[in-house]
Structures are given as C-alpha cells and as structure tokens.
C-alpha atoms as a PDB file:
ATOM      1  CA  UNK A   1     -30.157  16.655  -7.779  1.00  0.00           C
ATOM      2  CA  UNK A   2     -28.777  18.464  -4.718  1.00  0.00           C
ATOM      3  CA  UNK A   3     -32.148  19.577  -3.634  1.00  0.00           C
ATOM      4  CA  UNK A   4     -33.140  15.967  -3.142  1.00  0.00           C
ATOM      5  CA  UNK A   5     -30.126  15.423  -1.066  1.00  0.00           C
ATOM      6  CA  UNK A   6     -31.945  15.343   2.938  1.00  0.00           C
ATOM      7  CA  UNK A   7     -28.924  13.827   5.040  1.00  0.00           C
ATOM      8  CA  UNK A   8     -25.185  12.643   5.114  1.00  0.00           C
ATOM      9  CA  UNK A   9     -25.681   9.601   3.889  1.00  0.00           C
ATOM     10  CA  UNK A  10     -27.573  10.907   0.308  1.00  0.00           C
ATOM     11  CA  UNK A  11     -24.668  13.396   0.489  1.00  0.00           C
ATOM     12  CA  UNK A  12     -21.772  10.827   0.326  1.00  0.00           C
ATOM     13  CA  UNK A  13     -23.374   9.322  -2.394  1.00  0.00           C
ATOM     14  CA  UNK A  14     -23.891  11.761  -4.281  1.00  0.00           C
ATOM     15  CA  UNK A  15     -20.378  13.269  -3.843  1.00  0.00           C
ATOM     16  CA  UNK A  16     -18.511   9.944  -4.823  1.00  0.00           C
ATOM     17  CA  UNK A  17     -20.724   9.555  -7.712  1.00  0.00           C
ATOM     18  CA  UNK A  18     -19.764  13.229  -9.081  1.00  0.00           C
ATOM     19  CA  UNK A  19     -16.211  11.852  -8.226  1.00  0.00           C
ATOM     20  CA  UNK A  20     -16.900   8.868 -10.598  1.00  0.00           C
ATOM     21  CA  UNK A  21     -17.958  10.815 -13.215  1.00  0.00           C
ATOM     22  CA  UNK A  22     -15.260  13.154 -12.961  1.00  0.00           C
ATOM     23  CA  UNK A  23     -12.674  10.380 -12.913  1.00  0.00           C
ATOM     24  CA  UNK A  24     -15.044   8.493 -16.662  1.00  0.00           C
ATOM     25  CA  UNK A  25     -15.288  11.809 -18.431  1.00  0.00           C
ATOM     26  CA  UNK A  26     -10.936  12.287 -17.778  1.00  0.00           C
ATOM     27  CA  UNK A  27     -10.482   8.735 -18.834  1.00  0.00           C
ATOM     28  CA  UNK A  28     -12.339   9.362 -22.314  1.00  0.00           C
ATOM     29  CA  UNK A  29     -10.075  11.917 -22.699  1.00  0.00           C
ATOM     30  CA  UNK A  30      -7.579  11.539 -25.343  1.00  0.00           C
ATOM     31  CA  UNK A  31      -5.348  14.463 -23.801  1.00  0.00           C
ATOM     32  CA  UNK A  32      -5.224  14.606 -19.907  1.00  0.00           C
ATOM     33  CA  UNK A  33      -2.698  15.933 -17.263  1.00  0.00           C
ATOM     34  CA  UNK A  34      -1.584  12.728 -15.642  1.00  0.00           C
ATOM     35  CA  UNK A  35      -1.409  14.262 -12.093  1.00  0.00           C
ATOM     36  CA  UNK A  36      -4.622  15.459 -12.033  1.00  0.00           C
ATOM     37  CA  UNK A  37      -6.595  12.170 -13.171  1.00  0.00           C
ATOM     38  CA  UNK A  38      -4.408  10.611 -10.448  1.00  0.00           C
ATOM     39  CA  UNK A  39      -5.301  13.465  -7.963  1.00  0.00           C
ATOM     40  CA  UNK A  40      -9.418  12.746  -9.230  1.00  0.00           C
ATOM     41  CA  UNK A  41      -8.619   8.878  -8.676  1.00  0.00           C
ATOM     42  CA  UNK A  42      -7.319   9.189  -5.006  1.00  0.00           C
ATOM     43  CA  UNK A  43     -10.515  11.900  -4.359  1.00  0.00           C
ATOM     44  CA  UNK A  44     -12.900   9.171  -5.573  1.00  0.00           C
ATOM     45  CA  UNK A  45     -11.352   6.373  -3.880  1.00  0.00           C
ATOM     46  CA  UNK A  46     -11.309   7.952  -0.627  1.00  0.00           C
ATOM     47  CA  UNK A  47     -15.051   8.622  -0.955  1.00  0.00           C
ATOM     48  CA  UNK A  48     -15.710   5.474  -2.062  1.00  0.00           C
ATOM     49  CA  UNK A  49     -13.823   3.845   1.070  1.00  0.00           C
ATOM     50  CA  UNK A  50     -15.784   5.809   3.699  1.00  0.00           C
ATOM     51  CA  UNK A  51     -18.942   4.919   1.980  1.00  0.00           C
ATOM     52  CA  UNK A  52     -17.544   1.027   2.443  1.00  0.00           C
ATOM     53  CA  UNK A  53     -16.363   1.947   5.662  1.00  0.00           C
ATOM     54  CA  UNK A  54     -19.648   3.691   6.463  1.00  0.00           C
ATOM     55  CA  UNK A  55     -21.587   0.131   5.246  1.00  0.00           C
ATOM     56  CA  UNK A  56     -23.816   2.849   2.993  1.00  0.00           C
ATOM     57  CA  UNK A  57     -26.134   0.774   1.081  1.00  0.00           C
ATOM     58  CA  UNK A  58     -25.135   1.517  -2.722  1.00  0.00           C
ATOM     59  CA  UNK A  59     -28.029   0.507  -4.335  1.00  0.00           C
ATOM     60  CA  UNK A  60     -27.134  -1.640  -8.079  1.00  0.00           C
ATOM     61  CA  UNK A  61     -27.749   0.946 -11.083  1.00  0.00           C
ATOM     62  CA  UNK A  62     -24.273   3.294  -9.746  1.00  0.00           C
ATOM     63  CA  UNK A  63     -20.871   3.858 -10.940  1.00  0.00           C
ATOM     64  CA  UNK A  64     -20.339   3.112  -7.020  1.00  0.00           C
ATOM     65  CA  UNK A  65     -21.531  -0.189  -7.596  1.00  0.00           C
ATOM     66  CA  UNK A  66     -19.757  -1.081 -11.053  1.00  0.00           C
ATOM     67  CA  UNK A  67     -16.505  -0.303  -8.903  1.00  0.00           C
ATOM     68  CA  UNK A  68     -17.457  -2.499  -6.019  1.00  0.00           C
ATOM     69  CA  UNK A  69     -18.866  -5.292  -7.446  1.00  0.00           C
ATOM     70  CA  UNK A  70     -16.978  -5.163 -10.662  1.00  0.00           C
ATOM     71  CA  UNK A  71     -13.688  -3.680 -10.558  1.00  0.00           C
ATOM     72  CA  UNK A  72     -12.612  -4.999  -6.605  1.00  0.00           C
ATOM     73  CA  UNK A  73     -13.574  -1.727  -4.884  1.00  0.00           C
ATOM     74  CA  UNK A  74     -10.590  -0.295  -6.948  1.00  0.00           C
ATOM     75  CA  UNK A  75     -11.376   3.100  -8.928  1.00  0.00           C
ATOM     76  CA  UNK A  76      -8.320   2.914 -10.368  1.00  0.00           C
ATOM     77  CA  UNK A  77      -8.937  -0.738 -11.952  1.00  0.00           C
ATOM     78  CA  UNK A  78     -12.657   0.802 -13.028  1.00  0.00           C
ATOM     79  CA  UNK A  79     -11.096   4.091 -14.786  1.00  0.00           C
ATOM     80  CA  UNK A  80      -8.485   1.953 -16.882  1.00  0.00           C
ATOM     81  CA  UNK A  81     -11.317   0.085 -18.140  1.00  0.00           C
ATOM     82  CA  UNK A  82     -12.749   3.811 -19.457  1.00  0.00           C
ATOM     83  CA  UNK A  83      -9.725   4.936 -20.876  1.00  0.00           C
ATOM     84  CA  UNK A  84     -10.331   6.318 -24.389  1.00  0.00           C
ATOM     85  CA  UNK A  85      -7.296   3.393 -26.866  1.00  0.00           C
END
C-alpha cells in the first residue's frame, strides 16, 4: 500500500486508517492495557481531526468514514462499538 501513497494527502489517509485498525484489532481484544488503547484512541483521533480540519475527502468504504458519519467524528464512540463483550 505505501508504494501507492504519491502526496500528503494519500499519506494522512492512510496513516489514520492504520490508526483505526490499530485502535479495532485492541478493542477485539479480550485482554488489553487500558493506557495504551487510550494512548491508540487519542493518536487516531488526532489524525482523524486534521484530516476534518484539512476538509480531505474520505471517500465512503473507510473506517474514517464509519467514524464520521456514524459514530459523530468520535473514535472513541466507534471503538466501544468494537469492543470484544
């Protein structure tokens, strides 16, 4: 994927997708440090909010745009609703 990535915008994408995924794989988890998912949560957030900020178009088959359109730009509100019960 990385060698398809040709400017800053592909690169933020890509970036706060890995972030989502990151952040869905430690919610699945049945054992996780808490400070660390939080840490992940706050990385993928931030990401998220400069690609807002940055009016990057997300396109509609993301993780970026399940959290925006979905879960109120909040990837804290989309994670809880991967946590492994």
């Amino acid at each position: 994927m990385i060698e398809e990535i040709y400017n800053t915008r592909q690169a933020l994408l890509y970036l706060t997708n890995c972030s989502l995924e990151t952040v869905g794989e430690m919610a699945q988890l049945d054992k996780r440090r808490r400070i660390d998912y939080e840490r992940h949560i706050l990385i993928a957030q931030s990401a998220l909010d400069l690609v807002l900020k940055f009016n990057i178009e997300i396109g509609t088959n993301t993780r970026i745009y399940e959290v925006v359109v979905f879960n109120n730009k909040s990837v804290k509100q989309w994670a809880n609703s991967h946590e492994h019960d």
